[in-house]
PDB file of N, CA and C in Angstrom:
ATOM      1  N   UNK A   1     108.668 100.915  72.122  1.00  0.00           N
ATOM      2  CA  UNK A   1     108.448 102.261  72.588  1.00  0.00           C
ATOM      3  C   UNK A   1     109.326 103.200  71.756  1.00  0.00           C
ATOM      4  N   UNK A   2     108.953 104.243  71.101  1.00  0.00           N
ATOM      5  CA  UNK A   2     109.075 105.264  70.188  1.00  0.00           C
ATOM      6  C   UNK A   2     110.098 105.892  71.120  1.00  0.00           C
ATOM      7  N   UNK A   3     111.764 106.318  70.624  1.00  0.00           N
ATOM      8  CA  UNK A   3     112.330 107.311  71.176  1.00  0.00           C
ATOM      9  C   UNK A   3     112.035 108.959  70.988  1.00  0.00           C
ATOM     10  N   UNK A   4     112.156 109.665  72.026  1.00  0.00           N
ATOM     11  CA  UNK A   4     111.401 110.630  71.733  1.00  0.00           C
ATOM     12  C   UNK A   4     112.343 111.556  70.953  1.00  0.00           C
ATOM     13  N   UNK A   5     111.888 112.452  70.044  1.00  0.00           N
ATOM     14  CA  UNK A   5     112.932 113.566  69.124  1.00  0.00           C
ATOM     15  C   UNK A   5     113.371 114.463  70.284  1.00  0.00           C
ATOM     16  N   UNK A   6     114.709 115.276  69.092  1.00  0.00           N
ATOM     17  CA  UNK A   6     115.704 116.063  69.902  1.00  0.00           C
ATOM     18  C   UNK A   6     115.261 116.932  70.869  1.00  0.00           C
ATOM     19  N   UNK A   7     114.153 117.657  70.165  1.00  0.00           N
ATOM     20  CA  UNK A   7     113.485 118.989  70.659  1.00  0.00           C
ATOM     21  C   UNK A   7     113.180 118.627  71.802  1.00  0.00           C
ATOM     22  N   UNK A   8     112.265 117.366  72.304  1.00  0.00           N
ATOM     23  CA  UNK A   8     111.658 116.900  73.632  1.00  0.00           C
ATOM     24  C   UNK A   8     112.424 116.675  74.495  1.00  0.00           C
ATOM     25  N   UNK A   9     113.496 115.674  74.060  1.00  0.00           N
ATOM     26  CA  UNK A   9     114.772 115.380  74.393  1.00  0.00           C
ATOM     27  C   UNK A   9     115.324 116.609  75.458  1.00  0.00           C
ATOM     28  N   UNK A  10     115.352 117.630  74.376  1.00  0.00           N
ATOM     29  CA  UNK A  10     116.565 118.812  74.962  1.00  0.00           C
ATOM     30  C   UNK A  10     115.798 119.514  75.775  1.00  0.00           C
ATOM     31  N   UNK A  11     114.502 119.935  75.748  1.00  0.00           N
ATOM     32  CA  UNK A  11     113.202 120.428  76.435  1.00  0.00           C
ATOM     33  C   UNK A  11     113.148 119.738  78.351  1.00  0.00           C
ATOM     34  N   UNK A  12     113.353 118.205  78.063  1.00  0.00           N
ATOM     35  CA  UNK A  12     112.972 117.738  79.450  1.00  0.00           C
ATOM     36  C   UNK A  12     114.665 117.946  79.730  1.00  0.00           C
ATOM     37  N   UNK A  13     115.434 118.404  79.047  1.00  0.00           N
ATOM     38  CA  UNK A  13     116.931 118.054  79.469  1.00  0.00           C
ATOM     39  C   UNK A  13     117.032 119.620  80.378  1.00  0.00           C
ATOM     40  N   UNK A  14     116.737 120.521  79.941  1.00  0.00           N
ATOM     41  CA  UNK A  14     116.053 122.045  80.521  1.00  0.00           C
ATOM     42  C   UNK A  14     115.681 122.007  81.613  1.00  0.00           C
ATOM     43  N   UNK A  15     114.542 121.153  81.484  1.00  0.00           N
ATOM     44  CA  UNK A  15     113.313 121.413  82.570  1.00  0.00           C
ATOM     45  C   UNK A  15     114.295 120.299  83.595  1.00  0.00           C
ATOM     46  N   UNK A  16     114.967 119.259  83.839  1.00  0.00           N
ATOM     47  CA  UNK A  16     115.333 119.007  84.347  1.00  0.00           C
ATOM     48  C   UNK A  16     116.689 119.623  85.677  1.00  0.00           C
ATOM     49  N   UNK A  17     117.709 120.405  84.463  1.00  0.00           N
ATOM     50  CA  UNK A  17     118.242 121.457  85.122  1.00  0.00           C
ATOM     51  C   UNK A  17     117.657 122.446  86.123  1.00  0.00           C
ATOM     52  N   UNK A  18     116.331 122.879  85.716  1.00  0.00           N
ATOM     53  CA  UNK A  18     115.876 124.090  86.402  1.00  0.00           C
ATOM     54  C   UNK A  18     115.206 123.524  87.530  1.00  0.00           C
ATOM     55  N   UNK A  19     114.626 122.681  87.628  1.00  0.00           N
ATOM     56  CA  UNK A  19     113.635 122.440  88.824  1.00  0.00           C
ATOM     57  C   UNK A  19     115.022 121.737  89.907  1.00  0.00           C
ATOM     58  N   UNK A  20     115.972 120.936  88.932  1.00  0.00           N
ATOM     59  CA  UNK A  20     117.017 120.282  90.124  1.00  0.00           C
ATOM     60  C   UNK A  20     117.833 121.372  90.676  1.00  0.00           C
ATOM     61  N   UNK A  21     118.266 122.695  90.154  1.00  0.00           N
ATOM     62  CA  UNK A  21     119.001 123.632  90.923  1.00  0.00           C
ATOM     63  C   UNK A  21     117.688 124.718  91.659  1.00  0.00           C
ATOM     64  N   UNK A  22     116.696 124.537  91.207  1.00  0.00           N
ATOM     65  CA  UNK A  22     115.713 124.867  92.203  1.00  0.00           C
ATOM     66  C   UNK A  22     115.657 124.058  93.456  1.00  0.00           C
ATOM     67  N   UNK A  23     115.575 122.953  93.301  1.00  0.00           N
ATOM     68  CA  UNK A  23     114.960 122.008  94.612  1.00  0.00           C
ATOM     69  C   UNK A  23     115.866 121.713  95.096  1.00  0.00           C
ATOM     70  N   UNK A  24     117.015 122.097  94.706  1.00  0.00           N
ATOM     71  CA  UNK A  24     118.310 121.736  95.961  1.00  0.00           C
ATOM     72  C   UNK A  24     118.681 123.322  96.500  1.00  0.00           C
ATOM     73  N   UNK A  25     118.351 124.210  96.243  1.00  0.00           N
ATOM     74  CA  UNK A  25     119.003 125.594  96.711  1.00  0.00           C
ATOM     75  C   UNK A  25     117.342 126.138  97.520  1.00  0.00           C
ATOM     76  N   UNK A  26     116.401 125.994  97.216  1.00  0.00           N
ATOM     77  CA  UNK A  26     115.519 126.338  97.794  1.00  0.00           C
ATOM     78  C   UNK A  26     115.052 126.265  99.115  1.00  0.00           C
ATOM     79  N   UNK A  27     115.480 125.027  99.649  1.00  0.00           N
ATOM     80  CA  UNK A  27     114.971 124.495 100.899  1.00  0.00           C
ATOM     81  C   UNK A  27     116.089 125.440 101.498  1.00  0.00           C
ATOM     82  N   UNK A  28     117.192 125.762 101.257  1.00  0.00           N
ATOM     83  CA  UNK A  28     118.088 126.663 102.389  1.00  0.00           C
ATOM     84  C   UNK A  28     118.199 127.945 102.435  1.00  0.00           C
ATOM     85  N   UNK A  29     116.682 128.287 102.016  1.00  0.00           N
ATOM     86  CA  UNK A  29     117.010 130.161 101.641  1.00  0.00           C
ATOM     87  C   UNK A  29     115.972 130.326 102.816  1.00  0.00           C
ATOM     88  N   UNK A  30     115.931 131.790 102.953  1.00  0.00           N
ATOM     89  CA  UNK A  30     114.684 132.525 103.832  1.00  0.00           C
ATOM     90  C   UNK A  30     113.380 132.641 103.240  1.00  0.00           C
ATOM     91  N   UNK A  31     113.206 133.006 101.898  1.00  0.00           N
ATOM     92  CA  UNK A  31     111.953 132.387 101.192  1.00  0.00           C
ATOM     93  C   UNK A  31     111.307 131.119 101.711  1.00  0.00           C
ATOM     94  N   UNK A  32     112.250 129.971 101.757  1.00  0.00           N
ATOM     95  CA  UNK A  32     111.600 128.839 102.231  1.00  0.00           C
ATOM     96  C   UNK A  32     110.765 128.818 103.386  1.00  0.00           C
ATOM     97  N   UNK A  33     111.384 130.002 104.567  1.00  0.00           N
ATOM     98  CA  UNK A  33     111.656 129.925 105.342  1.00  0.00           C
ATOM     99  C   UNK A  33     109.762 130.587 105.718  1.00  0.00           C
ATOM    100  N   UNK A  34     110.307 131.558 105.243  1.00  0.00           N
ATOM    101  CA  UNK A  34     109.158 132.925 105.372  1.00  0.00           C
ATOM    102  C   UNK A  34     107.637 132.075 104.613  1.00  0.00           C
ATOM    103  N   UNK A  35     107.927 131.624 103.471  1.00  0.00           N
ATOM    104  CA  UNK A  35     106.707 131.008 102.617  1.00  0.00           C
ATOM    105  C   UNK A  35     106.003 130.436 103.384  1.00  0.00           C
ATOM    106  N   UNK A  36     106.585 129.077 103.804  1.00  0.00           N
ATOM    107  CA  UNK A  36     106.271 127.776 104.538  1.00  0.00           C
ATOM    108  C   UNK A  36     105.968 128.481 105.933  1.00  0.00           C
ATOM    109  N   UNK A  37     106.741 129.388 106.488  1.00  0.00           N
ATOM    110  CA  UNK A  37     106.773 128.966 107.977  1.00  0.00           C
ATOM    111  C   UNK A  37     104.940 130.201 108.549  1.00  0.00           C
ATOM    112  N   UNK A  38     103.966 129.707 107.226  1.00  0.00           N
ATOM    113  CA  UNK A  38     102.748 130.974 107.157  1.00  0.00           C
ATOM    114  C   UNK A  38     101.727 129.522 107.517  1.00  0.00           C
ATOM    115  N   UNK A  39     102.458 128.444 107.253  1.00  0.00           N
ATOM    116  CA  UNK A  39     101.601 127.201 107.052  1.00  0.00           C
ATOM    117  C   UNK A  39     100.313 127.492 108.669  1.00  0.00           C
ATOM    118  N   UNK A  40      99.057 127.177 108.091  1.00  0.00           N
ATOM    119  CA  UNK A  40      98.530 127.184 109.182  1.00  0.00           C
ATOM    120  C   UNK A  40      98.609 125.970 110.659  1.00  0.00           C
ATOM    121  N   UNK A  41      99.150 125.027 109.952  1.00  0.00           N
ATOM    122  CA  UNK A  41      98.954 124.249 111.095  1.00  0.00           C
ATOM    123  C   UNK A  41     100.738 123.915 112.140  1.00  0.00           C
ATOM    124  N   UNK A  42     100.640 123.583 112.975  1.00  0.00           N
ATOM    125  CA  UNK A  42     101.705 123.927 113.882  1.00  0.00           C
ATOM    126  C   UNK A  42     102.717 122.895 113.310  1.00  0.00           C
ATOM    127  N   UNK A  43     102.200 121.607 113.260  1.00  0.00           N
ATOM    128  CA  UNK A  43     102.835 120.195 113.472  1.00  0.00           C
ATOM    129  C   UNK A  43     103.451 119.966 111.584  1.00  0.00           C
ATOM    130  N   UNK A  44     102.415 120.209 110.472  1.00  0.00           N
ATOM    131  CA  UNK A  44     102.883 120.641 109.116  1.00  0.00           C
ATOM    132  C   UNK A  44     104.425 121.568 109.213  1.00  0.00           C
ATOM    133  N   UNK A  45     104.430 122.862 109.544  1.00  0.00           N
ATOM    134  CA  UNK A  45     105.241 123.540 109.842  1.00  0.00           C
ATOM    135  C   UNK A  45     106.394 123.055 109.879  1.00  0.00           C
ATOM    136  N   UNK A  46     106.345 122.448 111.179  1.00  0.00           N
ATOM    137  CA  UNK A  46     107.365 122.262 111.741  1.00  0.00           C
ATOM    138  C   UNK A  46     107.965 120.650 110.860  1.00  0.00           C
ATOM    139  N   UNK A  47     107.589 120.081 109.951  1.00  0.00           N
ATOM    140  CA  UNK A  47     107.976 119.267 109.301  1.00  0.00           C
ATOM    141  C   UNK A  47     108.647 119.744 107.934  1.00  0.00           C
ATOM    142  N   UNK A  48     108.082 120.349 107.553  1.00  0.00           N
ATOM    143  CA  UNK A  48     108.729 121.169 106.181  1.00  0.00           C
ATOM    144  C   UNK A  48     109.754 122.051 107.080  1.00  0.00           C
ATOM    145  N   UNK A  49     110.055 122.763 107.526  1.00  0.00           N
ATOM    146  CA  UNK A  49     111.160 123.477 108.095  1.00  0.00           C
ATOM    147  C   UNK A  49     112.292 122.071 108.949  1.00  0.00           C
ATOM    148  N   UNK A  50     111.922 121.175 108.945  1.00  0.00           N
ATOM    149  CA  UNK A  50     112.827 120.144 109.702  1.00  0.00           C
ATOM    150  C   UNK A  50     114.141 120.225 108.387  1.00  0.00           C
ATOM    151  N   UNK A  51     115.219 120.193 108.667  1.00  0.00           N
ATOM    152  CA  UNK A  51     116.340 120.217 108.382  1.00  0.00           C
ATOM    153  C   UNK A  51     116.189 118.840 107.144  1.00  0.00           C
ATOM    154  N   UNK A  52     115.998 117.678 107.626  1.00  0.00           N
ATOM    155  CA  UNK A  52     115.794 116.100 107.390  1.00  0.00           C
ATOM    156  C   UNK A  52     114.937 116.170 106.088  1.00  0.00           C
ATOM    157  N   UNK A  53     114.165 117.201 106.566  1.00  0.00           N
ATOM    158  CA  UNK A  53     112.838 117.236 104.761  1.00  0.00           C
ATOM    159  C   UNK A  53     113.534 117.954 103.659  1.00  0.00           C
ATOM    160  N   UNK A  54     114.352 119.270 104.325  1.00  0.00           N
ATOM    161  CA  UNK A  54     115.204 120.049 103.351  1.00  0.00           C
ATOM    162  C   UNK A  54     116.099 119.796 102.805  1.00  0.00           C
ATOM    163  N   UNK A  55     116.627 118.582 102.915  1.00  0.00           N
ATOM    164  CA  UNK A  55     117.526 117.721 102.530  1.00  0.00           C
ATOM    165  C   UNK A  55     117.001 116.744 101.740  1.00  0.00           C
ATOM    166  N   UNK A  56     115.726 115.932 102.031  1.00  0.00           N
ATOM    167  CA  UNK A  56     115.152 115.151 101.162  1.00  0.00           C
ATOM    168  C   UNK A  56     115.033 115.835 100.087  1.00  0.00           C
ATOM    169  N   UNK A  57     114.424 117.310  99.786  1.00  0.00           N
ATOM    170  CA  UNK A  57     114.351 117.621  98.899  1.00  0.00           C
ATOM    171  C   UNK A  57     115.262 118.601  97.633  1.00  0.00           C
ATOM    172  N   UNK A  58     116.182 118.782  98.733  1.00  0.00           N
ATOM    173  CA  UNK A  58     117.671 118.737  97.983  1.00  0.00           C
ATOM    174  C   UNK A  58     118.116 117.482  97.127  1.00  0.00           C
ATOM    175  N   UNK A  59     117.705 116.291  97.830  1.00  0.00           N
ATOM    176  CA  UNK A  59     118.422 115.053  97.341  1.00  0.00           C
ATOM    177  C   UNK A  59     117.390 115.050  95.945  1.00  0.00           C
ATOM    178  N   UNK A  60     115.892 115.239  96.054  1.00  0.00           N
ATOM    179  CA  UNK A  60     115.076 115.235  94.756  1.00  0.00           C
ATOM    180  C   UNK A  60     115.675 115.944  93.988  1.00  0.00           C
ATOM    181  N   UNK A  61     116.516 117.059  94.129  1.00  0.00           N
ATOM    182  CA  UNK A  61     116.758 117.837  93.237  1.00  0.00           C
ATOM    183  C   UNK A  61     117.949 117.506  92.253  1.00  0.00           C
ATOM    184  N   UNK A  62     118.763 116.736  93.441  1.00  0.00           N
ATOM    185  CA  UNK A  62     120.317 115.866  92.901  1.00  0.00           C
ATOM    186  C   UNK A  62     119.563 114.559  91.724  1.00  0.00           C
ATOM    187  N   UNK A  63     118.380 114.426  92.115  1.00  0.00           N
ATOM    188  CA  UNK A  63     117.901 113.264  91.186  1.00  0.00           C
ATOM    189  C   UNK A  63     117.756 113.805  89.843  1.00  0.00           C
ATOM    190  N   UNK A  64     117.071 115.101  89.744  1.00  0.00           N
ATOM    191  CA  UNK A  64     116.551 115.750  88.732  1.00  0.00           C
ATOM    192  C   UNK A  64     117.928 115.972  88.050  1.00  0.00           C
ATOM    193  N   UNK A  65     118.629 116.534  88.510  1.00  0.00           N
ATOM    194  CA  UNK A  65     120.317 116.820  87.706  1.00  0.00           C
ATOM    195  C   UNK A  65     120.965 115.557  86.714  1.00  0.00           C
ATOM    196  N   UNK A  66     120.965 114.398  88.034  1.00  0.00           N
ATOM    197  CA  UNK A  66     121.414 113.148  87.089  1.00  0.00           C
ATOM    198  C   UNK A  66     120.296 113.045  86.472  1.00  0.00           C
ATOM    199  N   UNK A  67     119.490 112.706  85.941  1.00  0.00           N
ATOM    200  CA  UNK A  67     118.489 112.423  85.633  1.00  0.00           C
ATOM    201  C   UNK A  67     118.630 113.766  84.030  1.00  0.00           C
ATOM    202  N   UNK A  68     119.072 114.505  84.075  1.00  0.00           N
ATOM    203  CA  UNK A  68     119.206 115.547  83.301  1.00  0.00           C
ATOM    204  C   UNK A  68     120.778 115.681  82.596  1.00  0.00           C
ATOM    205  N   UNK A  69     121.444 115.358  82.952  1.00  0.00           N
ATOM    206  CA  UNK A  69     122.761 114.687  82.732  1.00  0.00           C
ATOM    207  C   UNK A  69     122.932 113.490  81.900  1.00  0.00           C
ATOM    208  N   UNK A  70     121.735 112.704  82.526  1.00  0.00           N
ATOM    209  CA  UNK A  70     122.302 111.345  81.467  1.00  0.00           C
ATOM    210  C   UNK A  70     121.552 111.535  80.657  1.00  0.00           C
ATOM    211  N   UNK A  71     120.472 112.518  79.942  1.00  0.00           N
ATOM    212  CA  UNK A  71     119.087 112.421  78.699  1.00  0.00           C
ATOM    213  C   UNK A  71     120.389 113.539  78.138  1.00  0.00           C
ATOM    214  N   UNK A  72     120.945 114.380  79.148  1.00  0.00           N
ATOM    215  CA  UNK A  72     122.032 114.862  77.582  1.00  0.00           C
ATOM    216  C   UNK A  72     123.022 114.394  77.294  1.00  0.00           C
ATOM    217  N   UNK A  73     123.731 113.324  77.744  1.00  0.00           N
ATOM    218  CA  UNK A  73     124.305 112.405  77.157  1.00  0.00           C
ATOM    219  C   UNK A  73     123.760 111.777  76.108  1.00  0.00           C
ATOM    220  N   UNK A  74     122.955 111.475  76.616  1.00  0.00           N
ATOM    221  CA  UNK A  74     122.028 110.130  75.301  1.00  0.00           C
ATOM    222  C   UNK A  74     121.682 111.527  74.172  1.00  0.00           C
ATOM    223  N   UNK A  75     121.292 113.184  74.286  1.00  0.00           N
ATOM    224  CA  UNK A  75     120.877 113.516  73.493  1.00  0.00           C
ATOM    225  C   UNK A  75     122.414 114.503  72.080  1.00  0.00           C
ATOM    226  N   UNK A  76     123.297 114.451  73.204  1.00  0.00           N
ATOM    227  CA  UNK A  76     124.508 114.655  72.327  1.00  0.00           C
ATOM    228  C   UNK A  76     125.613 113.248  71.829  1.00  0.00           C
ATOM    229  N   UNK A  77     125.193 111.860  72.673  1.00  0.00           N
ATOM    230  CA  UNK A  77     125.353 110.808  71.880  1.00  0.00           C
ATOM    231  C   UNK A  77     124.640 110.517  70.126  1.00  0.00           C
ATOM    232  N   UNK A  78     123.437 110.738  70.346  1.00  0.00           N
ATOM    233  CA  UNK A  78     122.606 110.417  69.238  1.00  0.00           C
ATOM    234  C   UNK A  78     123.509 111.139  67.824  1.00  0.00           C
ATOM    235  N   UNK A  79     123.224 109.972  66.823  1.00  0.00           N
ATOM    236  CA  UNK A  79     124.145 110.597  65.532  1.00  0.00           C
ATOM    237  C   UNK A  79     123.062 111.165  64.627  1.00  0.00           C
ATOM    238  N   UNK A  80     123.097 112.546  63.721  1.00  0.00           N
ATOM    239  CA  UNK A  80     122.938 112.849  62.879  1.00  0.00           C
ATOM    240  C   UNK A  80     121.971 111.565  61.827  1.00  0.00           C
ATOM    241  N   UNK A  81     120.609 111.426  61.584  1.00  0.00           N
ATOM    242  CA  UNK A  81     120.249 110.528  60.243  1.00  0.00           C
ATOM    243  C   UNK A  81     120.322 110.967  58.997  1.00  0.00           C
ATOM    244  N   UNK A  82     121.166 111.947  58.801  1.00  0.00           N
ATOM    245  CA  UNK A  82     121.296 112.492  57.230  1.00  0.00           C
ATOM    246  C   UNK A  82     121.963 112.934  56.649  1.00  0.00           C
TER     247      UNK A  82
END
């Protein structure tokens, strides 16, 4: 399997940052709150606003960070070929 170049590298290393300090700060704002709480059905609702889900998806977001942490390790490990 082909390692992927810097550019992609540093690209998902980005996109990783942004969606993980998204998905951990999001679930505890009033946006969340106001967006979601339009959901039409009662029992949906009240699952996405459960404390327990907003946290699951905080924790997705802690994944996305490490997960973004160690590709820039590996991408400021990598040496120079020239």
């Amino acid at each position: 399997m082909a390692r992927p170049d810097r550019l992609t590298l540093f690209l998902f290393v980005v996109y990783c940052v942004e969606i993980g300090l998204f998905l951990i700060f999001a679930p505890w704002t009033v946006l969340w709150d106001r967006t979601l709480g339009h959901l039409p059905s009662q029992v949906l609702r009240a699952v996405v606003l459960h404390p327990g889900v907003r946290a699951a998806v905080s924790g997705f977001g802690l994944v996305h960070l490490i997960w973004g942490a160690h590709d820039l390790t590996l991408l400021l490990s990598r040496r120079n070929p020239g």
